[in-house]
PDB file of N, CA and C in Angstrom:
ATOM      1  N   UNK A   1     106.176 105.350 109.514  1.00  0.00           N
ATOM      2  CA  UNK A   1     105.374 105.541 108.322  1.00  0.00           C
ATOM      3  C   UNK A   1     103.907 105.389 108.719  1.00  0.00           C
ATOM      4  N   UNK A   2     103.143 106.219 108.526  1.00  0.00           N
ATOM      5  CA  UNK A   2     101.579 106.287 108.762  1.00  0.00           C
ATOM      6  C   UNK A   2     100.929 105.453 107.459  1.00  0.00           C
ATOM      7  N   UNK A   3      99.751 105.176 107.892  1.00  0.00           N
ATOM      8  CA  UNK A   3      98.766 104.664 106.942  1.00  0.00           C
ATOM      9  C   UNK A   3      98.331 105.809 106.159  1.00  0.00           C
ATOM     10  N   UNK A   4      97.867 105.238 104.912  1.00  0.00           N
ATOM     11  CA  UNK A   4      96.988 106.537 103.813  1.00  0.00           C
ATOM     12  C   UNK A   4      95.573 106.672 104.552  1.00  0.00           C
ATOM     13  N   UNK A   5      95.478 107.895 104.870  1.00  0.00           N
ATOM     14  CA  UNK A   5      94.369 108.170 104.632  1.00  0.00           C
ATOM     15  C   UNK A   5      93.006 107.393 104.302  1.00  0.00           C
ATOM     16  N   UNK A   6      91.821 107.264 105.198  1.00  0.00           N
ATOM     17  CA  UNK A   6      90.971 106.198 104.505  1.00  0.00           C
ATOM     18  C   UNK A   6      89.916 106.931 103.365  1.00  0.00           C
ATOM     19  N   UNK A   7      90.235 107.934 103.204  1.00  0.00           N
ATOM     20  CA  UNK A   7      89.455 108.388 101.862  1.00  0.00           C
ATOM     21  C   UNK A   7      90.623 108.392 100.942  1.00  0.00           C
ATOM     22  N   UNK A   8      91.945 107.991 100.624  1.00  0.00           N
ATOM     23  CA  UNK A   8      92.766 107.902  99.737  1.00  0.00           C
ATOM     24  C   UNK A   8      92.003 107.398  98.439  1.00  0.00           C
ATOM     25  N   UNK A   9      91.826 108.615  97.491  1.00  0.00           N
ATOM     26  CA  UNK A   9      90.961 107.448  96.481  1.00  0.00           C
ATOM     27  C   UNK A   9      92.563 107.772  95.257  1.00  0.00           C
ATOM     28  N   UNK A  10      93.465 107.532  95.335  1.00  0.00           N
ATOM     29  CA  UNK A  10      94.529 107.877  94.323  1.00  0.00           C
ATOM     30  C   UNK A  10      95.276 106.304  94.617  1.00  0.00           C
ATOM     31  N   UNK A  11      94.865 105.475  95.601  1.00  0.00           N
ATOM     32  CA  UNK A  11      95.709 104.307  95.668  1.00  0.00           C
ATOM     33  C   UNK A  11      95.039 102.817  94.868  1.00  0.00           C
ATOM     34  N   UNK A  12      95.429 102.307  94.177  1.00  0.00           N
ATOM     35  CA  UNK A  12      94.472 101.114  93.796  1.00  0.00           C
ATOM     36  C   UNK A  12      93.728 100.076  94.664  1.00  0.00           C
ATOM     37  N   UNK A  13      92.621 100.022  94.768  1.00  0.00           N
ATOM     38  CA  UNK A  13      91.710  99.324  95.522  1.00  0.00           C
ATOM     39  C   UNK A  13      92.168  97.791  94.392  1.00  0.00           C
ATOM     40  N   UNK A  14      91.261  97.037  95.752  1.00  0.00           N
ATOM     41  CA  UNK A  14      91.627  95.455  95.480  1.00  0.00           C
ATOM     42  C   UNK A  14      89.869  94.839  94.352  1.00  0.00           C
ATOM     43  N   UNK A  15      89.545  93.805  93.782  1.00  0.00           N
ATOM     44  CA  UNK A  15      89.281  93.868  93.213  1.00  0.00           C
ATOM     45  C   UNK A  15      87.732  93.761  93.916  1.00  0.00           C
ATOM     46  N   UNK A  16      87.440  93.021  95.025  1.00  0.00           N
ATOM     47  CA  UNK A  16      86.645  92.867  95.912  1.00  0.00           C
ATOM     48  C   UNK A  16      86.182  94.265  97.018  1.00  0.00           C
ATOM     49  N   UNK A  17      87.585  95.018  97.299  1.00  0.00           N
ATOM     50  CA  UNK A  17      87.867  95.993  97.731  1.00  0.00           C
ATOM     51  C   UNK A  17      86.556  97.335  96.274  1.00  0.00           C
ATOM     52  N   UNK A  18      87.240  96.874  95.439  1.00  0.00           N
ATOM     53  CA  UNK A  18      86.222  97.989  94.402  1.00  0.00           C
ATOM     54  C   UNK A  18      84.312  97.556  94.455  1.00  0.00           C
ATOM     55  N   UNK A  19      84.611  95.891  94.529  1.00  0.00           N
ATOM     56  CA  UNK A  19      83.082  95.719  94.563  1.00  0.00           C
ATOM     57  C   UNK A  19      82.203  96.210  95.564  1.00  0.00           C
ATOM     58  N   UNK A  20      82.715  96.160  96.244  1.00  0.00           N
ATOM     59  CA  UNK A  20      82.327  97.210  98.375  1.00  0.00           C
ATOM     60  C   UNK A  20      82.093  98.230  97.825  1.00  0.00           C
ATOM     61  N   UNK A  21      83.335  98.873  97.637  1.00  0.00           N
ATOM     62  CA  UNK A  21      83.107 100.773  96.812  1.00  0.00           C
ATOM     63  C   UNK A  21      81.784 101.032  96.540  1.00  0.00           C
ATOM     64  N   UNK A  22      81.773  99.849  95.672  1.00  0.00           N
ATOM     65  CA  UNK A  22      80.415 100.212  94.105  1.00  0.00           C
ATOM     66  C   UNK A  22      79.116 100.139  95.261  1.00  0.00           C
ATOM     67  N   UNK A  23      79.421  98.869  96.171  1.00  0.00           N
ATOM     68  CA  UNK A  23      77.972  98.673  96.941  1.00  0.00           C
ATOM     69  C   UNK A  23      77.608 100.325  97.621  1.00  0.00           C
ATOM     70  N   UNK A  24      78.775 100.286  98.304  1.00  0.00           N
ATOM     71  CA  UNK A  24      78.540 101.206  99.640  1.00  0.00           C
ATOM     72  C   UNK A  24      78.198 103.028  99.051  1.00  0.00           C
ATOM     73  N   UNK A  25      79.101 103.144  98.029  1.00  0.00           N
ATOM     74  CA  UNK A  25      78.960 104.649  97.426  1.00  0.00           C
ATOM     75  C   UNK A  25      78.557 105.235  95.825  1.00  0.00           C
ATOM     76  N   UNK A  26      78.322 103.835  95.250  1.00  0.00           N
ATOM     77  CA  UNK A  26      77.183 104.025  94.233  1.00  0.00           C
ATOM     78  C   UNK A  26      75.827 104.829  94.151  1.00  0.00           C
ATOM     79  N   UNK A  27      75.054 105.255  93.395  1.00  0.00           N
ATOM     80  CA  UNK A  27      74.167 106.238  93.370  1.00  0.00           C
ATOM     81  C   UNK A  27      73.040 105.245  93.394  1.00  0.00           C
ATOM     82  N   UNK A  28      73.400 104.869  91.863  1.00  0.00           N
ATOM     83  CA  UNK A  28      72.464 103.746  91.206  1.00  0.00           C
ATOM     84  C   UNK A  28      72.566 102.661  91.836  1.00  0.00           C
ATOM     85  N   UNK A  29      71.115 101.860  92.095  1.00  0.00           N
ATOM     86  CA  UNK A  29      70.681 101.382  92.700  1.00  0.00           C
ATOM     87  C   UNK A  29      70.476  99.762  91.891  1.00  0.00           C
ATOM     88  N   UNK A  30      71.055  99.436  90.606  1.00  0.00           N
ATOM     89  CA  UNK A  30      70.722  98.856  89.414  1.00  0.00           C
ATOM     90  C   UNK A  30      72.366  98.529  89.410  1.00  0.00           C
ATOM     91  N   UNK A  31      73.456  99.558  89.809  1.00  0.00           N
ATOM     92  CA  UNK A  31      74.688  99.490  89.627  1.00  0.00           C
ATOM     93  C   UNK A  31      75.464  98.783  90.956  1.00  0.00           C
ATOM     94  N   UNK A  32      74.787  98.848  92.022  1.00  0.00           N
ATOM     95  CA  UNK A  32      74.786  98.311  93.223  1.00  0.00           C
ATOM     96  C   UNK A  32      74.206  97.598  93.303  1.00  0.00           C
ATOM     97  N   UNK A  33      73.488  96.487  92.699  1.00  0.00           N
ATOM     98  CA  UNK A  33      73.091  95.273  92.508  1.00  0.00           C
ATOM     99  C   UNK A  33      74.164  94.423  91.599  1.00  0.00           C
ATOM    100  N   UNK A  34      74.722  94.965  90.985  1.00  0.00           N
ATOM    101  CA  UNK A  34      75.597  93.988  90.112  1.00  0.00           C
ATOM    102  C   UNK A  34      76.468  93.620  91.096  1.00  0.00           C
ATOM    103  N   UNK A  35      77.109  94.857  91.366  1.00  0.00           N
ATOM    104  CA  UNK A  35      78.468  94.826  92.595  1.00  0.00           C
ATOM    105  C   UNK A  35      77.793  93.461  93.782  1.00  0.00           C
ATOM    106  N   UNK A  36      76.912  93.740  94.302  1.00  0.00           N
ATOM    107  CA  UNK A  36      76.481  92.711  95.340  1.00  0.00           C
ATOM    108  C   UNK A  36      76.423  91.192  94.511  1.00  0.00           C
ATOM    109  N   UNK A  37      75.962  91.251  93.236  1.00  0.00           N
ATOM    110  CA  UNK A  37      75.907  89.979  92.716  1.00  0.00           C
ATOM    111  C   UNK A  37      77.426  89.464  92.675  1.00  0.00           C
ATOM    112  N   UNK A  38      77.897  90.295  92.184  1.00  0.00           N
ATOM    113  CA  UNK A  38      79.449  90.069  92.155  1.00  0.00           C
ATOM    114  C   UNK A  38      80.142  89.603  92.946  1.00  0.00           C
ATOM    115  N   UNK A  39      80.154  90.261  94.462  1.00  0.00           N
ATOM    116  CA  UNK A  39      80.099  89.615  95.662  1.00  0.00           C
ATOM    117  C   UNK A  39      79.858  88.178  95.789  1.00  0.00           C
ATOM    118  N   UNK A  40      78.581  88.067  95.755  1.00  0.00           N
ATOM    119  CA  UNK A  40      78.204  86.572  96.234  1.00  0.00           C
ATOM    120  C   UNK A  40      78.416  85.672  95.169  1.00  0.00           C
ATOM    121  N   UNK A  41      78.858  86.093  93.930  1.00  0.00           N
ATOM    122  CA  UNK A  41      79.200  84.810  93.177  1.00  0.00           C
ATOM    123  C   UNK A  41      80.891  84.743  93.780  1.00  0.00           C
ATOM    124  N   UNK A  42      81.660  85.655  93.488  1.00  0.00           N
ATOM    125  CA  UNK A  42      83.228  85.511  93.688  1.00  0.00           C
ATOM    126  C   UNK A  42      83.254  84.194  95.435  1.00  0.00           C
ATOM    127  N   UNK A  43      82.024  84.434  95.834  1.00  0.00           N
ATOM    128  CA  UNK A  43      82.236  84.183  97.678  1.00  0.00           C
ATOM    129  C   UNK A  43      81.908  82.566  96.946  1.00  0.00           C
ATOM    130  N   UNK A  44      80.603  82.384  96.359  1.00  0.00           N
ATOM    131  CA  UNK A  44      80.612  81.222  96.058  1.00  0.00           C
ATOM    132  C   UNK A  44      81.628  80.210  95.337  1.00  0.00           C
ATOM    133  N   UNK A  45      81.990  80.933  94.181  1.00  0.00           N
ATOM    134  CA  UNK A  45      82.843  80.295  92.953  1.00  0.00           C
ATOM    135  C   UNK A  45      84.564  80.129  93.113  1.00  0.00           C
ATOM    136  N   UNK A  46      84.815  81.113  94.155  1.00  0.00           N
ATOM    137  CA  UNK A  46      86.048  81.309  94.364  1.00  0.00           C
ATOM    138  C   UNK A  46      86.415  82.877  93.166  1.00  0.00           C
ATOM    139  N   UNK A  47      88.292  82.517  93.691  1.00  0.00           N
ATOM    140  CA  UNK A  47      89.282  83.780  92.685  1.00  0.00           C
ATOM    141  C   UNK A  47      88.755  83.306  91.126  1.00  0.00           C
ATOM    142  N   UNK A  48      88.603  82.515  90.906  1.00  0.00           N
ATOM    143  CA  UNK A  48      88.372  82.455  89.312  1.00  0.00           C
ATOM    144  C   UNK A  48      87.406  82.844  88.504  1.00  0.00           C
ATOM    145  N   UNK A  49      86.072  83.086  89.678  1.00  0.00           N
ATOM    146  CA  UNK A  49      84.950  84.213  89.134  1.00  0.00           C
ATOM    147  C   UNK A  49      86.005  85.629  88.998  1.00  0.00           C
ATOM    148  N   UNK A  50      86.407  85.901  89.463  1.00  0.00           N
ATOM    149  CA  UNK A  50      87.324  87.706  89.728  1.00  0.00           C
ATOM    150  C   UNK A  50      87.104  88.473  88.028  1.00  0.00           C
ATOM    151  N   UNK A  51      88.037  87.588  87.553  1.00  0.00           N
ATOM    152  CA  UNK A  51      88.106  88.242  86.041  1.00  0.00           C
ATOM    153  C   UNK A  51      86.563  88.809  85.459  1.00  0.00           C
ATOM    154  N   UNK A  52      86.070  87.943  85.197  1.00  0.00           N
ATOM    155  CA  UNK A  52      84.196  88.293  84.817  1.00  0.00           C
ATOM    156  C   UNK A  52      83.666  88.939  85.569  1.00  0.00           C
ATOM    157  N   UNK A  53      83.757  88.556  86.860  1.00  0.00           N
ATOM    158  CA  UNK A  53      82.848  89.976  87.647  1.00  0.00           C
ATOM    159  C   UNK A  53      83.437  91.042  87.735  1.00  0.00           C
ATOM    160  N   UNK A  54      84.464  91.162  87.543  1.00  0.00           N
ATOM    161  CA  UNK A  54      84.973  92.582  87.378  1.00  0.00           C
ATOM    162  C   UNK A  54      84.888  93.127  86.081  1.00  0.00           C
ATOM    163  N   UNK A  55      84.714  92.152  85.315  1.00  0.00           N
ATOM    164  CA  UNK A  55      84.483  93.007  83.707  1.00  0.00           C
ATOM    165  C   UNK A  55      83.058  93.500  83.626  1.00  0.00           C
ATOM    166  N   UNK A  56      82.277  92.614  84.686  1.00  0.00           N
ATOM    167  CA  UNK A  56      80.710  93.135  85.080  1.00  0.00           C
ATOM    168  C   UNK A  56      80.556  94.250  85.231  1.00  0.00           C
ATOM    169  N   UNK A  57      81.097  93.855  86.466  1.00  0.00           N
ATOM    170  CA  UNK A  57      80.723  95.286  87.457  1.00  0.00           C
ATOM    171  C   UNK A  57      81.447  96.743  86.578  1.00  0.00           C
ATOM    172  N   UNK A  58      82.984  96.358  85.988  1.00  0.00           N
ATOM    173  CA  UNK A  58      83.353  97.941  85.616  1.00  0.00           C
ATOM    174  C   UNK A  58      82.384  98.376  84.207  1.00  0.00           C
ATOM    175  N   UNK A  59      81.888  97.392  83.783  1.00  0.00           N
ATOM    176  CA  UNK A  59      80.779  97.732  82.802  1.00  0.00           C
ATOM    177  C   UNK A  59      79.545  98.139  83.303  1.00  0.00           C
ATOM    178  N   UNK A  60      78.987  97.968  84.311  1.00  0.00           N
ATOM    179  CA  UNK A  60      77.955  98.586  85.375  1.00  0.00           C
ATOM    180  C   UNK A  60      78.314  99.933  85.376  1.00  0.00           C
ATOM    181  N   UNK A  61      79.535 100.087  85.804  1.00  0.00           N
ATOM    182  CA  UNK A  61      79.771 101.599  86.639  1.00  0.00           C
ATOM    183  C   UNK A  61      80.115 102.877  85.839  1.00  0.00           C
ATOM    184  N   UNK A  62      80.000 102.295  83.907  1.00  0.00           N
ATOM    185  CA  UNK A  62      80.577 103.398  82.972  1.00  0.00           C
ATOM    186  C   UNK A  62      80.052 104.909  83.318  1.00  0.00           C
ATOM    187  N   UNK A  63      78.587 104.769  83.821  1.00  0.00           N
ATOM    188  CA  UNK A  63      77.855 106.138  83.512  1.00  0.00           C
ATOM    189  C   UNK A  63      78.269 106.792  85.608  1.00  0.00           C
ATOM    190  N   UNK A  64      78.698 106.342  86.254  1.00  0.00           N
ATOM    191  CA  UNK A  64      78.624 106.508  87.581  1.00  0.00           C
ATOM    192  C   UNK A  64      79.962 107.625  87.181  1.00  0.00           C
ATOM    193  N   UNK A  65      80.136 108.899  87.999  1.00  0.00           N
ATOM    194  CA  UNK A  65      81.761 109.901  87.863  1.00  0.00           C
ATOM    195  C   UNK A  65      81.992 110.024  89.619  1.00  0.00           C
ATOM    196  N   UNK A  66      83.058 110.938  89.598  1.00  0.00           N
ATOM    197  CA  UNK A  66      83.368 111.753  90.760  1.00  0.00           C
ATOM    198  C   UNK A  66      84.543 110.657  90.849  1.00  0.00           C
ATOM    199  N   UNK A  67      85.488 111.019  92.405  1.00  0.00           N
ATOM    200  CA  UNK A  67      86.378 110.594  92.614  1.00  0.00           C
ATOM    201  C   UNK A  67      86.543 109.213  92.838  1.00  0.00           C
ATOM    202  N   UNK A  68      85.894 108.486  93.363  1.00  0.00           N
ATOM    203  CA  UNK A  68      85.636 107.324  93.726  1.00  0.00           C
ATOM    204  C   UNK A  68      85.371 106.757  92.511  1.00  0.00           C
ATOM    205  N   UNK A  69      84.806 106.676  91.861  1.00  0.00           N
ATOM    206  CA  UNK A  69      84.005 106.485  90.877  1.00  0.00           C
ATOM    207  C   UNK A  69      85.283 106.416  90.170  1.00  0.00           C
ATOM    208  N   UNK A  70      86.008 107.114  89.811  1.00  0.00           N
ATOM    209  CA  UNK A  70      87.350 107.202  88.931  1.00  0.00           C
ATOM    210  C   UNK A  70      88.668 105.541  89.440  1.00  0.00           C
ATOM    211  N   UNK A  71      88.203 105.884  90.839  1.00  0.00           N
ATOM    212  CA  UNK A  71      89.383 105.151  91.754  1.00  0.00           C
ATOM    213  C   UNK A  71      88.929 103.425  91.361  1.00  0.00           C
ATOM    214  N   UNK A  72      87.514 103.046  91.774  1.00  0.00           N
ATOM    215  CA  UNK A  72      87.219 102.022  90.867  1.00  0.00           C
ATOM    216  C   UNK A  72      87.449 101.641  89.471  1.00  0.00           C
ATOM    217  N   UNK A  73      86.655 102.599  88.620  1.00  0.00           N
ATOM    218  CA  UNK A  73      86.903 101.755  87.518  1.00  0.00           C
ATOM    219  C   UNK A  73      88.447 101.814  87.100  1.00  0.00           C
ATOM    220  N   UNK A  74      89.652 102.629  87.432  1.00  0.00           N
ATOM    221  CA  UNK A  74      90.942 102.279  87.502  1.00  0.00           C
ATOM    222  C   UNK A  74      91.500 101.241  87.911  1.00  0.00           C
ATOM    223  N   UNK A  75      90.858 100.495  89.357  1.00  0.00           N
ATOM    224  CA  UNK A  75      91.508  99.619  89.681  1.00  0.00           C
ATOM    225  C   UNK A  75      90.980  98.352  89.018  1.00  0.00           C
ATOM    226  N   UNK A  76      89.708  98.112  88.800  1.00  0.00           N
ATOM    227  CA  UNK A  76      89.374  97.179  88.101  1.00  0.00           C
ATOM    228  C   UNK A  76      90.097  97.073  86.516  1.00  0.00           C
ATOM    229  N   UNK A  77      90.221  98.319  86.000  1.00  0.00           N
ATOM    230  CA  UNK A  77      90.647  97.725  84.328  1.00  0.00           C
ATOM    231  C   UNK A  77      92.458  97.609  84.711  1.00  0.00           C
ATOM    232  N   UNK A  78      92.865  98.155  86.128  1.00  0.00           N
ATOM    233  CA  UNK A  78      94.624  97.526  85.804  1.00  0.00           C
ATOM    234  C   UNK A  78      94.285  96.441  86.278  1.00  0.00           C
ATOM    235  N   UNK A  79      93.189  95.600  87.415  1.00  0.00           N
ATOM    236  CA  UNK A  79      93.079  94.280  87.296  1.00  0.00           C
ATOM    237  C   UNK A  79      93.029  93.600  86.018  1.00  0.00           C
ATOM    238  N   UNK A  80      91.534  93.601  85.551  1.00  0.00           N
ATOM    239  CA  UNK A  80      91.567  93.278  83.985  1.00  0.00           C
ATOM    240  C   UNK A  80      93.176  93.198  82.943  1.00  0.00           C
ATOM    241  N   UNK A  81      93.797  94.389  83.011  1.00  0.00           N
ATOM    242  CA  UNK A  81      95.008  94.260  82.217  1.00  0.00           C
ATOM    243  C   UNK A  81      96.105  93.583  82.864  1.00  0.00           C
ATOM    244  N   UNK A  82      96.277  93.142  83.852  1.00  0.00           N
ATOM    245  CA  UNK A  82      96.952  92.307  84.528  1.00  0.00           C
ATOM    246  C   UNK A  82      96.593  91.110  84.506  1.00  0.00           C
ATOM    247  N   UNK A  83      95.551  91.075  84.368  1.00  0.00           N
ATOM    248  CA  UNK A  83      94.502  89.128  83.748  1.00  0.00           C
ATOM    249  C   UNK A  83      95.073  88.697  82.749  1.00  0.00           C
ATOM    250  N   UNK A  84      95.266  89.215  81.617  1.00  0.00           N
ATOM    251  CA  UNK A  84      95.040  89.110  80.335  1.00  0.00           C
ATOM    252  C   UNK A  84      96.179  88.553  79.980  1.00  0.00           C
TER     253      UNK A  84
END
């Protein structure tokens, strides 16, 4: 069995895994600041920041499209609905 593809954007990214995404292939520059904030609080605070910064960040990324863009905010709101 081979690995997916590393542009697989159809597989769910992890929740930290999406905050990278947002840094690395974001447009906005305002939207890639949250993601990095996001980052360094989860690094500081631990898993129990996760829930909130991800409700951050996928609220950051409403106006961002394209494929990636899709693959995030998917994986973040089945995180989110898996929180809850």
């Amino acid at each position: 069995m081979s690995a997916p593809p590393a542009d697989d954007r159809t597989r769910t990214l992890g929740v930290v895994e999406s905050f990278v995404a947002v840094v690395n292939h974001c447009p906005n520059g305002s939207v890639r600041r949250v993601a990095e904030s996001a980052l360094e609080i989860v690094k500081r605070d631990g898993a129990g920041a996760l829930p909130e910064q991800a409700f951050l960040v996928l609220t950051a990324v409403r106006g961002w499209q394209g494929a990636r863009a899709a693959q995030v905010k998917r994986s973040l709101q089945a995180f989110l609905d898996s929180a809850t």
